[in-house]
N, C-alpha and C. Protein backbone atom coordinates (compact mmCIF):
# COMPACT_ATOMS: atom_id res chain seq x y z
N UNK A 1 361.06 161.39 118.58
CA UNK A 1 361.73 162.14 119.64
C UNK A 1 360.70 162.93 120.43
N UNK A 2 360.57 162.71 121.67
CA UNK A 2 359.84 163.63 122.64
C UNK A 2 359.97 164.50 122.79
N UNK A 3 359.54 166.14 122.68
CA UNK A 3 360.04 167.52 122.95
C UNK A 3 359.12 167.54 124.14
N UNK A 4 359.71 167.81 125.37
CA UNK A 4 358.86 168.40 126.82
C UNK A 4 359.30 169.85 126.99
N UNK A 5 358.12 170.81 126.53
CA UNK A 5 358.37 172.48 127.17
C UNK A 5 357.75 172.50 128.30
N UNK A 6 358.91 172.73 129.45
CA UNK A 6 358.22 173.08 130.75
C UNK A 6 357.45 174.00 131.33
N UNK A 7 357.07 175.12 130.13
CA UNK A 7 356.52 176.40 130.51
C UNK A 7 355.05 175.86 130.17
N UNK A 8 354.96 174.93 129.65
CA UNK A 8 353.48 174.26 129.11
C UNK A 8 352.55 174.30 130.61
N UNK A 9 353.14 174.13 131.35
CA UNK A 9 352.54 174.26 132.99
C UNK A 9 353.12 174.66 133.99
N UNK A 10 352.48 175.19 135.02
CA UNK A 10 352.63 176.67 135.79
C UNK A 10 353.79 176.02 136.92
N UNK A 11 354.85 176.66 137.12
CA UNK A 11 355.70 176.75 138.10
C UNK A 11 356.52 177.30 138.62
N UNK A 12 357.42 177.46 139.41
CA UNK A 12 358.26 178.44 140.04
C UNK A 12 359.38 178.54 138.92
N UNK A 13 359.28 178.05 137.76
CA UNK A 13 360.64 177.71 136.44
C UNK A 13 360.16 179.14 135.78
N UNK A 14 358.34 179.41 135.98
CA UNK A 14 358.27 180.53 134.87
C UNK A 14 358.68 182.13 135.52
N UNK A 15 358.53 181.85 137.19
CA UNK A 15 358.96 183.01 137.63
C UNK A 15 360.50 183.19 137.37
N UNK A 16 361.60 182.44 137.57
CA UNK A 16 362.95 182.42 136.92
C UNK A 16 363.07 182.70 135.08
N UNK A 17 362.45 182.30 134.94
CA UNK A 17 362.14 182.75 133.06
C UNK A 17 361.59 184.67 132.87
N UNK A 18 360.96 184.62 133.42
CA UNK A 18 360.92 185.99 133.68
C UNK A 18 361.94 187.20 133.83
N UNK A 19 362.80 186.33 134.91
CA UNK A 19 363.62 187.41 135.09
C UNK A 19 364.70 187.43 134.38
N UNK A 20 364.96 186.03 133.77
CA UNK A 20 366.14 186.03 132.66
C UNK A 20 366.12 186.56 131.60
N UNK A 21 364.22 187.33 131.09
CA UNK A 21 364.44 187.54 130.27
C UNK A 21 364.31 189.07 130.19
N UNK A 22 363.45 189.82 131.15
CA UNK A 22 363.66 190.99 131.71
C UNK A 22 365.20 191.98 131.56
N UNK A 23 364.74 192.90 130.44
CA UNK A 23 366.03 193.20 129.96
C UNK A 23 366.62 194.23 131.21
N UNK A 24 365.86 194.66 132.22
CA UNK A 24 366.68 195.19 133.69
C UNK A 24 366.94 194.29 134.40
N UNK A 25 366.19 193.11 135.30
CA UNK A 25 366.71 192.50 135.75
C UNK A 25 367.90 191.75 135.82
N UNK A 26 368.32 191.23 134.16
CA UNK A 26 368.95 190.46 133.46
C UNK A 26 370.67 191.35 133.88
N UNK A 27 370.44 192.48 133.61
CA UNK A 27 371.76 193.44 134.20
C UNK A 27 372.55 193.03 135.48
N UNK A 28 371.66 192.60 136.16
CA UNK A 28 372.37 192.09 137.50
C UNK A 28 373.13 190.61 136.93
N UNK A 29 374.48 190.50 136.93
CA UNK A 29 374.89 189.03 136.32
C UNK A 29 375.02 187.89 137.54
N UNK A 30 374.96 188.15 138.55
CA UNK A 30 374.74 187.13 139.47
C UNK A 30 373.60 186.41 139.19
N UNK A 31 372.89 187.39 139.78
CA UNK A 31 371.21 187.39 139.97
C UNK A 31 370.63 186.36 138.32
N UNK A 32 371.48 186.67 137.56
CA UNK A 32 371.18 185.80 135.94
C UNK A 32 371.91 184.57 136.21
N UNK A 33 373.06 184.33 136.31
CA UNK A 33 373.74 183.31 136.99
C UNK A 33 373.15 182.38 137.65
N UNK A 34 372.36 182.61 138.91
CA UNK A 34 371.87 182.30 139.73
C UNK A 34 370.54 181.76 138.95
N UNK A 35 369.69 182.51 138.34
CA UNK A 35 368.46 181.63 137.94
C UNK A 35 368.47 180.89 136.79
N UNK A 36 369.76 180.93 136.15
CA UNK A 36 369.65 179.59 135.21
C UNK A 36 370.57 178.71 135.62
N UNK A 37 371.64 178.57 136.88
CA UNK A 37 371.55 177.38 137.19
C UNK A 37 370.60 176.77 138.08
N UNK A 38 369.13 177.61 139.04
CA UNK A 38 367.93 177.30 139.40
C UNK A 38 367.25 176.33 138.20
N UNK A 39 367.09 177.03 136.69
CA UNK A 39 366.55 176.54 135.92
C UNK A 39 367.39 174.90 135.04
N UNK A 40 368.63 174.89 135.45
CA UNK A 40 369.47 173.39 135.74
C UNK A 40 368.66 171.78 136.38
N UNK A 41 368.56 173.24 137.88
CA UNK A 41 367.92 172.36 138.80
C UNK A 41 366.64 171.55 138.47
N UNK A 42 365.91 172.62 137.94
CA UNK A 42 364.25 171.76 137.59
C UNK A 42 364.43 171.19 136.73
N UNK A 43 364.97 171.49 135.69
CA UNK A 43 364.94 170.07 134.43
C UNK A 43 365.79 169.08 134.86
N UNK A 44 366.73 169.07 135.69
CA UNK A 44 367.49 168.11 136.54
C UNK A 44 366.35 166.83 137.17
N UNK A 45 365.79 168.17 137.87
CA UNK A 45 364.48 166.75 138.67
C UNK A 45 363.78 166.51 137.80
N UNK A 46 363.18 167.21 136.60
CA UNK A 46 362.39 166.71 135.73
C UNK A 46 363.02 165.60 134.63
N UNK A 47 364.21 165.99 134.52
CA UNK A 47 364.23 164.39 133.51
C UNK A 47 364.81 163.16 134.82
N UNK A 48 364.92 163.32 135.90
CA UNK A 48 365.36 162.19 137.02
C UNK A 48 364.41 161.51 137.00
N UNK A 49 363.06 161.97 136.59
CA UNK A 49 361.90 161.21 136.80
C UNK A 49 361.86 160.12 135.74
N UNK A 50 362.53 160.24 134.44
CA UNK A 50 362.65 159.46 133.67
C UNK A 50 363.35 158.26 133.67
N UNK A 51 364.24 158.14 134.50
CA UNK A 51 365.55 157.16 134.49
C UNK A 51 365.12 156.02 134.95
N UNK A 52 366.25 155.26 134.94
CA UNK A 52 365.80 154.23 135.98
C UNK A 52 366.59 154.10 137.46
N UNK A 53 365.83 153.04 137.84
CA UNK A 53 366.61 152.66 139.38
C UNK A 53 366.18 151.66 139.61
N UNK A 54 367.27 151.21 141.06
CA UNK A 54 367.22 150.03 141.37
C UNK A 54 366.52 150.02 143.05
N UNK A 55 365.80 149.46 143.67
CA UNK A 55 365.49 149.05 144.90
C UNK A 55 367.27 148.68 145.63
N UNK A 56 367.06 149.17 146.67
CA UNK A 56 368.35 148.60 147.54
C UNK A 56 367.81 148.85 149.22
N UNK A 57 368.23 147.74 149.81
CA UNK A 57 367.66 148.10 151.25
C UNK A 57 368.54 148.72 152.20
N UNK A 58 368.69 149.87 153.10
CA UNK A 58 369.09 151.13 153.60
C UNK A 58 368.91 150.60 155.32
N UNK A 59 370.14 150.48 155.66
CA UNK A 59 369.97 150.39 157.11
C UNK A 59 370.25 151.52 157.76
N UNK A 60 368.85 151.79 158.73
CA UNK A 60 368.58 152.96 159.08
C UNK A 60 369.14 152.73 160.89
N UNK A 61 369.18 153.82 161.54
CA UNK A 61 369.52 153.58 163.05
C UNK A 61 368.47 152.15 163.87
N UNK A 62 366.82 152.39 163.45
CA UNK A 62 365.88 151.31 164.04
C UNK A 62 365.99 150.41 162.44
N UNK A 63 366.35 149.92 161.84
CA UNK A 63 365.83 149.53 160.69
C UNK A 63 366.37 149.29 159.39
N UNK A 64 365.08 148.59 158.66
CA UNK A 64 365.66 148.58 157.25
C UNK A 64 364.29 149.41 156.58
N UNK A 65 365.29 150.02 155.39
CA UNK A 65 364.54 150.66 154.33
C UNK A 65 364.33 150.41 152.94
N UNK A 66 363.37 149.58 152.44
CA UNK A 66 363.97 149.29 150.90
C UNK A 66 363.65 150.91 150.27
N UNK A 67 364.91 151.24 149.26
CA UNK A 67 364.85 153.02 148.75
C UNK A 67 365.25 152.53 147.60
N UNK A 68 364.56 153.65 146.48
CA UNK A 68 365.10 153.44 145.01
C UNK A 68 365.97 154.82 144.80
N UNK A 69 366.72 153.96 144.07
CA UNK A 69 368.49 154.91 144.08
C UNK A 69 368.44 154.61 142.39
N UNK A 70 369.10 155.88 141.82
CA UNK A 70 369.75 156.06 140.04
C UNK A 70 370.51 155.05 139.72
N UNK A 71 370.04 154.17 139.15
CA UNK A 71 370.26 152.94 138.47
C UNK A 71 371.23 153.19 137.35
N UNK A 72 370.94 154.65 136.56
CA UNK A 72 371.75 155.06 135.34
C UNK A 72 372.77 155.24 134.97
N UNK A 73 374.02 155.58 134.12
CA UNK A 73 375.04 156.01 134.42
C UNK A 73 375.01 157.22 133.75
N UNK A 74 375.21 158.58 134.41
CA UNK A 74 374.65 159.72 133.75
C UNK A 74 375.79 160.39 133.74
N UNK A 75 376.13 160.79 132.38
CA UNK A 75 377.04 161.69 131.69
C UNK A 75 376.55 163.21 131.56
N UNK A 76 377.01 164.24 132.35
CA UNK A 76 376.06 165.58 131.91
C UNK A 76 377.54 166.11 130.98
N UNK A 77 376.89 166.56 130.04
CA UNK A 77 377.78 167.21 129.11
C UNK A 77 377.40 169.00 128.52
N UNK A 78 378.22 169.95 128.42
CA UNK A 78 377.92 171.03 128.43
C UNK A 78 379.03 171.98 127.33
N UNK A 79 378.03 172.71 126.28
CA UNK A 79 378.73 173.73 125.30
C UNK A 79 379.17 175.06 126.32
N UNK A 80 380.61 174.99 126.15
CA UNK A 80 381.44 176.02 126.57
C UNK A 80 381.07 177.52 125.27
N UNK A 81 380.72 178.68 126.59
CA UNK A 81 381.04 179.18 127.49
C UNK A 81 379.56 179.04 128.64
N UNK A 82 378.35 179.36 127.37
CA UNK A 82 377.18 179.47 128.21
C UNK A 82 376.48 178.46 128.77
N UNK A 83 377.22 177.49 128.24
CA UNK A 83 376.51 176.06 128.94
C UNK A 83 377.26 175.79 130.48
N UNK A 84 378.16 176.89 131.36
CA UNK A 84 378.48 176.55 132.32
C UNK A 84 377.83 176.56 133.65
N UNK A 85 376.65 177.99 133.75
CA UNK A 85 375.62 177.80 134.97
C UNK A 85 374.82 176.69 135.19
N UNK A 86 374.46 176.35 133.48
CA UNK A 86 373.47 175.30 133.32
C UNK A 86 373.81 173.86 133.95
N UNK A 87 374.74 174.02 133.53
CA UNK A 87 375.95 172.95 133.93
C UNK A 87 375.64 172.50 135.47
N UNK A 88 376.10 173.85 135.98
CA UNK A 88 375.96 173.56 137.10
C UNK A 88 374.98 173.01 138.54
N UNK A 89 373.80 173.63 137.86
CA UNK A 89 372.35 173.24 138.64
C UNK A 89 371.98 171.98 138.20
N UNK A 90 372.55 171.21 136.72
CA UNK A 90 372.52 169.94 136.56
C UNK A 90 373.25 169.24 137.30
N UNK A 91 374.41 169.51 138.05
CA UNK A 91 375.58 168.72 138.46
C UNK A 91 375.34 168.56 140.02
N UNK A 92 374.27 169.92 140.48
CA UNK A 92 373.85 170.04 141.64
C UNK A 92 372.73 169.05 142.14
N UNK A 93 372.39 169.00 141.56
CA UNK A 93 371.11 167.42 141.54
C UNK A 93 371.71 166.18 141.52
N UNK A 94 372.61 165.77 139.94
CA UNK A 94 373.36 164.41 139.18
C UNK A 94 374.80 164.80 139.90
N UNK A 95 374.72 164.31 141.65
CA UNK A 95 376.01 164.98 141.89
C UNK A 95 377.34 163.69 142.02
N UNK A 96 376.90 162.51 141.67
CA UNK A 96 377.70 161.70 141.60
C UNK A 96 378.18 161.23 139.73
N UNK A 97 377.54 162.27 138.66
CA UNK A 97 377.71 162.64 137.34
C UNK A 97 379.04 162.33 137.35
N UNK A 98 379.44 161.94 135.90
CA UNK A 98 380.91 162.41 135.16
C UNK A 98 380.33 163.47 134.26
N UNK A 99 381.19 163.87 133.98
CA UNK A 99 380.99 165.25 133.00
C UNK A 99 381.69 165.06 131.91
N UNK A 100 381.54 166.30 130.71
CA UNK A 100 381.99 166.36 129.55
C UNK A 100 381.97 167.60 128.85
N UNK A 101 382.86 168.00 128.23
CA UNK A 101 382.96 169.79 127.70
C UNK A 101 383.18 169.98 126.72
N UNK A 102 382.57 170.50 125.79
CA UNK A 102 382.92 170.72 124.46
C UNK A 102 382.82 172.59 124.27
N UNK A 103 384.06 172.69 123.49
CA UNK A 103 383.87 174.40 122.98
C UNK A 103 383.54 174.50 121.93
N UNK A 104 382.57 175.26 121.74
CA UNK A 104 382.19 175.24 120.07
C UNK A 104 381.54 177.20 119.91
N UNK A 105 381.89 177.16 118.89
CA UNK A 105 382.09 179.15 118.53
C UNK A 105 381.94 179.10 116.96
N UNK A 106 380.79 180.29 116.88
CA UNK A 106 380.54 181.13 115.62
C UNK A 106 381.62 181.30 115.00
N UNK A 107 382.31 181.27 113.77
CA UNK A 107 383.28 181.76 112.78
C UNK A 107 382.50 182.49 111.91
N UNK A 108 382.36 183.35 111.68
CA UNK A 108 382.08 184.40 110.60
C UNK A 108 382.39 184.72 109.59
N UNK A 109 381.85 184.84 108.15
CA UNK A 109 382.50 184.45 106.95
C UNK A 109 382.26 186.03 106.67
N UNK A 110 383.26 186.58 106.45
CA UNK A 110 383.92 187.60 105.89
C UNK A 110 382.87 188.95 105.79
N UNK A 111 383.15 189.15 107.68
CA UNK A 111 382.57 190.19 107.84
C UNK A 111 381.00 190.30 107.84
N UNK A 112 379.95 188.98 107.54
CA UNK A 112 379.38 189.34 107.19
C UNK A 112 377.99 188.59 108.76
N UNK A 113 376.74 188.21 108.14
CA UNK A 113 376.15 187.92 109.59
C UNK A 113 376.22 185.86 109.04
N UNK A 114 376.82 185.44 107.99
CA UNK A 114 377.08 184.45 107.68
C UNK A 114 378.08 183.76 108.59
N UNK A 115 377.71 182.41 109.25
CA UNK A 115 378.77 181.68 109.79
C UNK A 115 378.63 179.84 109.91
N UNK A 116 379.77 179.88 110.35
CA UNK A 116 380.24 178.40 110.49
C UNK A 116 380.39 178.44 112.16
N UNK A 117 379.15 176.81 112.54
CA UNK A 117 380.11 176.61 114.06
C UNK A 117 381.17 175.51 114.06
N UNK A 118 382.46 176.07 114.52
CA UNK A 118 383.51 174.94 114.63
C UNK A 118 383.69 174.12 116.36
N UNK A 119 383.93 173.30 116.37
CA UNK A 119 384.32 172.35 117.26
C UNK A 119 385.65 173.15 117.57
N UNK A 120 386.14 173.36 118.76
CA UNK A 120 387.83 173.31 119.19
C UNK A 120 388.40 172.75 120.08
N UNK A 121 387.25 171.87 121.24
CA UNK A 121 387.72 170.76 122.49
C UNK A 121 386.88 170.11 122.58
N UNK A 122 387.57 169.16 123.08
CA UNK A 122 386.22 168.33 123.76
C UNK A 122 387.04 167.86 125.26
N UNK A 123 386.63 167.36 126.45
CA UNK A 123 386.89 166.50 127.23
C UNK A 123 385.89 165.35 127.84
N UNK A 124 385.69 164.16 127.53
CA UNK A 124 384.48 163.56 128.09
C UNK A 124 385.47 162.39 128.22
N UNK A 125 384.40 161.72 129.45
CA UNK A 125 384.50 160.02 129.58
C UNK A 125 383.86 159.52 128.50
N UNK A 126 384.32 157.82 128.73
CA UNK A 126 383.50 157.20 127.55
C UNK A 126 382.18 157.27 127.96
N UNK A 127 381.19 157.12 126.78
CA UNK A 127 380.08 156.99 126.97
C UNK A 127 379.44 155.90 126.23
N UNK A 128 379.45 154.90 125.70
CA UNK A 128 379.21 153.77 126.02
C UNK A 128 378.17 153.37 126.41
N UNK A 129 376.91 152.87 126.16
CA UNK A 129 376.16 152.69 126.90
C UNK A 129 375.59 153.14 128.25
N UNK A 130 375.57 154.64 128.12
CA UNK A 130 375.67 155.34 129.51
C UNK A 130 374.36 156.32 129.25
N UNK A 131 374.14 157.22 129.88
CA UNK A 131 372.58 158.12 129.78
C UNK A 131 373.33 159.52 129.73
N UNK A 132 373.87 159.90 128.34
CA UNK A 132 373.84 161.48 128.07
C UNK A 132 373.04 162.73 128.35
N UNK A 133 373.59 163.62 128.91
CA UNK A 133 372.82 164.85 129.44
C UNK A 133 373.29 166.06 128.61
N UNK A 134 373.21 166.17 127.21
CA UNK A 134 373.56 167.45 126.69
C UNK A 134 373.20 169.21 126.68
N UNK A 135 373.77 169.79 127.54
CA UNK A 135 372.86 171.22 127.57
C UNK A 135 373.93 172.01 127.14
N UNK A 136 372.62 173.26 126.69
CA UNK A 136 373.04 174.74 126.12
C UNK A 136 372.09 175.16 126.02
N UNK A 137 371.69 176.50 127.23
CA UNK A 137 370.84 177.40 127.51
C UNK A 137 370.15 177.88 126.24
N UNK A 138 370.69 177.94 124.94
CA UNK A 138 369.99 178.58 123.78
C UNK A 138 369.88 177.86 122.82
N UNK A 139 369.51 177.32 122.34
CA UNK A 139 369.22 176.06 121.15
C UNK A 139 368.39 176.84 120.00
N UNK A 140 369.19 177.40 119.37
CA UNK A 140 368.52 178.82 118.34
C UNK A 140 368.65 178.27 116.77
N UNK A 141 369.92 177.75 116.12
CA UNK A 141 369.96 177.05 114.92
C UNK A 141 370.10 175.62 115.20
N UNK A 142 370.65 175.10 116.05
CA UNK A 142 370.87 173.70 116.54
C UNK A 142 371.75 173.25 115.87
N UNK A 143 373.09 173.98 115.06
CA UNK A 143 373.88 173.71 114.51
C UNK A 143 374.91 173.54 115.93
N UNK A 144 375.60 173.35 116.83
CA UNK A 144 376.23 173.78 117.94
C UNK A 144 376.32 172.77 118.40
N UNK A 145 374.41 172.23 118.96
CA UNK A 145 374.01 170.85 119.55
C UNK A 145 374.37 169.62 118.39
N UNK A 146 374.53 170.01 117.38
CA UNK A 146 374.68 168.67 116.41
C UNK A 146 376.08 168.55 116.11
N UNK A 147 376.75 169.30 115.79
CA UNK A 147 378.18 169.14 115.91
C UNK A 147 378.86 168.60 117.63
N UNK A 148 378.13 169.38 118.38
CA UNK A 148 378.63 168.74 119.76
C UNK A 148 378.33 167.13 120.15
N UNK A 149 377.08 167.01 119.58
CA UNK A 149 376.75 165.54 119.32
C UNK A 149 377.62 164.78 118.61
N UNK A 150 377.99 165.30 117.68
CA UNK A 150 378.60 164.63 116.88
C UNK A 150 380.29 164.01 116.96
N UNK A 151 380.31 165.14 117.73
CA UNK A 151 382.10 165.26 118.43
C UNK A 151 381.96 164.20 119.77
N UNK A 152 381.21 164.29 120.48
CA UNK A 152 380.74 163.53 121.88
C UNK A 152 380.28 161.86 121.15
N UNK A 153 380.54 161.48 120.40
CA UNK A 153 380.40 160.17 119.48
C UNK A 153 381.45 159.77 119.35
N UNK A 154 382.70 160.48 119.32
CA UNK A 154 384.12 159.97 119.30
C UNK A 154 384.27 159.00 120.86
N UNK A 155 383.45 159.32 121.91
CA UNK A 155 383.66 159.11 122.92
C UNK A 155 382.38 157.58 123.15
N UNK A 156 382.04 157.41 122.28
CA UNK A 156 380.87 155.68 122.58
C UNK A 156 379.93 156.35 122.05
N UNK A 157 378.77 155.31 122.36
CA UNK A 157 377.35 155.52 121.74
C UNK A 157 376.55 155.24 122.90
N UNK A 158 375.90 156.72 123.52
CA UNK A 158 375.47 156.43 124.72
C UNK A 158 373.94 155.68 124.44
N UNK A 159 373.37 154.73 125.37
CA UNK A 159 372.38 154.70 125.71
C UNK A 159 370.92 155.30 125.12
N UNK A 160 371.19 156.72 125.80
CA UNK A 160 369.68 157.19 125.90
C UNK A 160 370.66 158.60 125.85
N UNK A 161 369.66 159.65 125.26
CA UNK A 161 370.15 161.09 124.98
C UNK A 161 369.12 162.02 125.31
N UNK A 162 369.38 162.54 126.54
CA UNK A 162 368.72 164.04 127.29
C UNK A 162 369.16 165.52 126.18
N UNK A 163 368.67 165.95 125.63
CA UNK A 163 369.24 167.38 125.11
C UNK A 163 368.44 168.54 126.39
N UNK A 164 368.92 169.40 126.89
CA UNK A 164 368.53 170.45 127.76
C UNK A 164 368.79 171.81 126.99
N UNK A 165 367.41 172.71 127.34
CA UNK A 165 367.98 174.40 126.85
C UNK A 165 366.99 174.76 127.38
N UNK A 166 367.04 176.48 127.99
CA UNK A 166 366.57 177.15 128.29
C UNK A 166 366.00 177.62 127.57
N UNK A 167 365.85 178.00 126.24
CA UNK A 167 364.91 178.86 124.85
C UNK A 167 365.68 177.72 123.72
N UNK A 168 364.27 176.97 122.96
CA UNK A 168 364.68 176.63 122.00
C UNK A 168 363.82 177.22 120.76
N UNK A 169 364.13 176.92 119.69
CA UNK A 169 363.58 177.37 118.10
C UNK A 169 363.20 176.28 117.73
N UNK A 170 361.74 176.19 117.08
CA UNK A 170 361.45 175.15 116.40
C UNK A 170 362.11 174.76 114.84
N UNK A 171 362.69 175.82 114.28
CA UNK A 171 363.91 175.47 113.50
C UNK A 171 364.85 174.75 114.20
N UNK A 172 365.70 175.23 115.41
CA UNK A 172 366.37 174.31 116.09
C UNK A 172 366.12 172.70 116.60
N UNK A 173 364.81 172.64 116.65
CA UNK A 173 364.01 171.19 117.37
C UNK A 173 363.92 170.69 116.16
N UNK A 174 363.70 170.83 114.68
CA UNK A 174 363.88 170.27 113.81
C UNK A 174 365.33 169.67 113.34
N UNK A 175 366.41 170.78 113.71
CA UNK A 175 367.72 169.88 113.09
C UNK A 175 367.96 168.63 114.20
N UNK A 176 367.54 169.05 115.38
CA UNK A 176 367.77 168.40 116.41
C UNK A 176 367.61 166.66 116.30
N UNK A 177 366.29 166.96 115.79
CA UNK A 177 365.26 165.50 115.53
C UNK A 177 366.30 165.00 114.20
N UNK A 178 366.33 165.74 113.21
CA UNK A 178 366.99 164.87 111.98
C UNK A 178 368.24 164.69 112.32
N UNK A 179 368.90 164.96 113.07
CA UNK A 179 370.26 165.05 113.07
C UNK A 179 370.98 163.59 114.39
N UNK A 180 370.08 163.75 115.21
CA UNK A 180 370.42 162.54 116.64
C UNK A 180 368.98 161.53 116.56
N UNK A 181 369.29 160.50 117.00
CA UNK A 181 368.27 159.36 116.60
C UNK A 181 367.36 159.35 117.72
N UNK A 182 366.05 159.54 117.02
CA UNK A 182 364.79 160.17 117.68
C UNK A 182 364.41 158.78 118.58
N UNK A 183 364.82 157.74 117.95
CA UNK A 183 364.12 156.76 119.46
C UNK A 183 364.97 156.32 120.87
N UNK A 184 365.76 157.22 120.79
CA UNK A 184 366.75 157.63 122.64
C UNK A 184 366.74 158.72 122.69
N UNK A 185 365.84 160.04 122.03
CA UNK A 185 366.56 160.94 122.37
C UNK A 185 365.07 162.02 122.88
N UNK A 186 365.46 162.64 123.64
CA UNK A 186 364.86 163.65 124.37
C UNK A 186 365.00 164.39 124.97
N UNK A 187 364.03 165.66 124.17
CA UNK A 187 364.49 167.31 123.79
C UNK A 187 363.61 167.71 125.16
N UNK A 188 364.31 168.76 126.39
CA UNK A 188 363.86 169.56 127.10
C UNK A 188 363.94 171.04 127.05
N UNK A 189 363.16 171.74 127.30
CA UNK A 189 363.26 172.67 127.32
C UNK A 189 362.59 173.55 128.01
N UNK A 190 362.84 174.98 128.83
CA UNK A 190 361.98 175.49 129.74
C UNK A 190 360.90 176.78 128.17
N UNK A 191 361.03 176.92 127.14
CA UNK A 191 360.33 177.63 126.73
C UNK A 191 360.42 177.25 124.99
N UNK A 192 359.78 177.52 124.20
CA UNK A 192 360.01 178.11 122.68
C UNK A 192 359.75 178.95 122.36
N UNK A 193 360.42 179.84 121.28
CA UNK A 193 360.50 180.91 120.98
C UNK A 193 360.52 180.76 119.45
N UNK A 194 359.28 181.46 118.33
CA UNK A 194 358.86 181.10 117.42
C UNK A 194 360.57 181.45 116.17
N UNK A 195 360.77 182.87 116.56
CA UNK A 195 361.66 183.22 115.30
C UNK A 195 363.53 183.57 115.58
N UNK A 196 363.66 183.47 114.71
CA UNK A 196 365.37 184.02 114.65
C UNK A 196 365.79 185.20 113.72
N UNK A 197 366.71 186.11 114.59
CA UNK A 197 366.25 187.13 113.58
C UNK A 197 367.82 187.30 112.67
N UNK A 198 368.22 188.14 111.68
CA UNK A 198 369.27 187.51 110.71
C UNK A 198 370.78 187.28 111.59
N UNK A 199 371.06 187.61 112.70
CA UNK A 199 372.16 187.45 113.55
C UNK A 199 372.02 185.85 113.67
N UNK A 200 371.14 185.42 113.41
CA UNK A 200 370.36 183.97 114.38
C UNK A 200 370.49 184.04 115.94
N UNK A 201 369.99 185.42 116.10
CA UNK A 201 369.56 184.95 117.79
C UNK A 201 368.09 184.92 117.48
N UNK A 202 367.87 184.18 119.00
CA UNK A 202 366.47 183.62 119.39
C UNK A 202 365.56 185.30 119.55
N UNK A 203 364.17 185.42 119.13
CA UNK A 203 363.74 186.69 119.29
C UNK A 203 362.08 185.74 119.59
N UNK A 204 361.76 186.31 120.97
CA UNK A 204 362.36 187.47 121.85
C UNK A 204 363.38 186.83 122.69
N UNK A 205 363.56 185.46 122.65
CA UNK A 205 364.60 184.51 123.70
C UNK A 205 365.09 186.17 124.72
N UNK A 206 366.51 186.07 124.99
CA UNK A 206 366.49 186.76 126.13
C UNK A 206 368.15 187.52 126.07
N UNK A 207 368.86 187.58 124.30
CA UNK A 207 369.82 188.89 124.33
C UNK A 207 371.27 187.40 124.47
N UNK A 208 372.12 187.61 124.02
CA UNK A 208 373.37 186.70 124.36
C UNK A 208 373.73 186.10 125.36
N UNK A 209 373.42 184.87 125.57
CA UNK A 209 373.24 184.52 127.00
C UNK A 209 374.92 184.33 127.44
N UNK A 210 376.06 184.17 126.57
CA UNK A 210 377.12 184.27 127.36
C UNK A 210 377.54 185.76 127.75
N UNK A 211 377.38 186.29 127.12
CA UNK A 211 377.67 188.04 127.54
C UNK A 211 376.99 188.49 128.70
N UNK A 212 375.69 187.61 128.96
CA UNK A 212 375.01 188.21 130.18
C UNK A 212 375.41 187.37 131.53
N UNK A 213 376.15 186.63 131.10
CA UNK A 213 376.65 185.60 132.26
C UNK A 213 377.74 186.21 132.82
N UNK A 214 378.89 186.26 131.52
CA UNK A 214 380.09 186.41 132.12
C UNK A 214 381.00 188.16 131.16
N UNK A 215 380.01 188.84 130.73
CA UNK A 215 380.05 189.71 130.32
C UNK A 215 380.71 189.81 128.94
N UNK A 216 380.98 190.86 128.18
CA UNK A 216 381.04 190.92 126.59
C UNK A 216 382.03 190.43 126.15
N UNK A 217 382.27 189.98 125.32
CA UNK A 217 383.84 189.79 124.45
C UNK A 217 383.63 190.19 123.25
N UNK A 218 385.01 190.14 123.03
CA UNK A 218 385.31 191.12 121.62
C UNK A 218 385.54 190.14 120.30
């Protein structure tokens, strides 16, 4: 399995990383909104480069054009709640995409920082021989991404498998790899972040990324 961290080289992705993780900036929830579905966008064009396509010739007002057009059939799929900006700057690129939604949430075993993630929806097309786009901004235990994988299997056996996140854990990139079959599958990500601390959030990752989106719940 290929892991690509985009922070490995310099771009306008690390000035948006910055501010997402900037614990003042981050206060503004638009302004957070706004740069991680920016950060959608670039791994959008960055795994487009991977796909395939087909030549087709383009009649222009003087002319013909032979142009290469997305050959693929691309499924973007996204963990509800915080996978929805992400979502979106993917969908803003892959704009002729089908989509797919899965909810998946911490259960907590009795009071304590112990939990279970459960599955509670899914909605997808088949996927089938198609090019999966799985994102979630935080990929911290990778328990979430593997159950969502796993639920998104009821629906075919796609092709080729994109995983997307904004901060992953190399604990997480490990279940990742054992868990989905490493010769279709490929892990993006705009950063890593070495530890998890006993909550299992990402440290220093960048604070609950659904609370900073769409504010706290109880």
């Amino acid at each position: 399995m290929d892991i690509i961290n985009l922070c490995d080289n310099n771009s306008l992705l690390g000035q948006y990383m910055s501010e997402i993780r900037d614990k003042k900036i981050q206060l503004d929830r638009m302004r957070f909104r706004t740069n991680v579905r920016r950060l959608g966008q670039i791994m959008a064009y960055e795994i487009s480069k991977t796909l395939k396509y087909n030549t087709v010739e383009i009649e222009t007002p003087l002319g013909i054009k032979p142009c290469n057009v997305l050959a693929d059939n691309v499924v973007l799929a996204s963990i509800l709640r915080a996978g929805l900006p992400l979502h979106e700057g993917f969908l803003s690129y892959f704009d002729n995409a089908e989509n797919a939604f899965v909810s998946a949430y911490r259960k907590y075993i009795n009071d304590s920082d112990d939990f279970e993630v459960h599955i509670e929806y899914i909605a997808s097309p088949r996927l089938e021989g198609k090019t999966l786009i799985l994102v979630d901004p935080m990929l911290a235990t990778g328990s979430s991404m593997e159950l969502a994988y796993r639920a998104l299997l009821t629906k075919g056996n796609p092709a080729r498998i994109h995983i997307a996140s904004v901060v992953a854990t190399p604990h997480a990139i490990a279940v990742v790899r054992q868990h989905l079959p490493e010769d279709k599958t490929t892990l993006w990500t705009c950063d890593i972040d070495a530890d998890l601390n006993e909550h299992s959030y990402i440290v220093p990752g960048l604070g609950d990324c659904g609370d900073l989106l769409y504010g706290e719940k109880e």
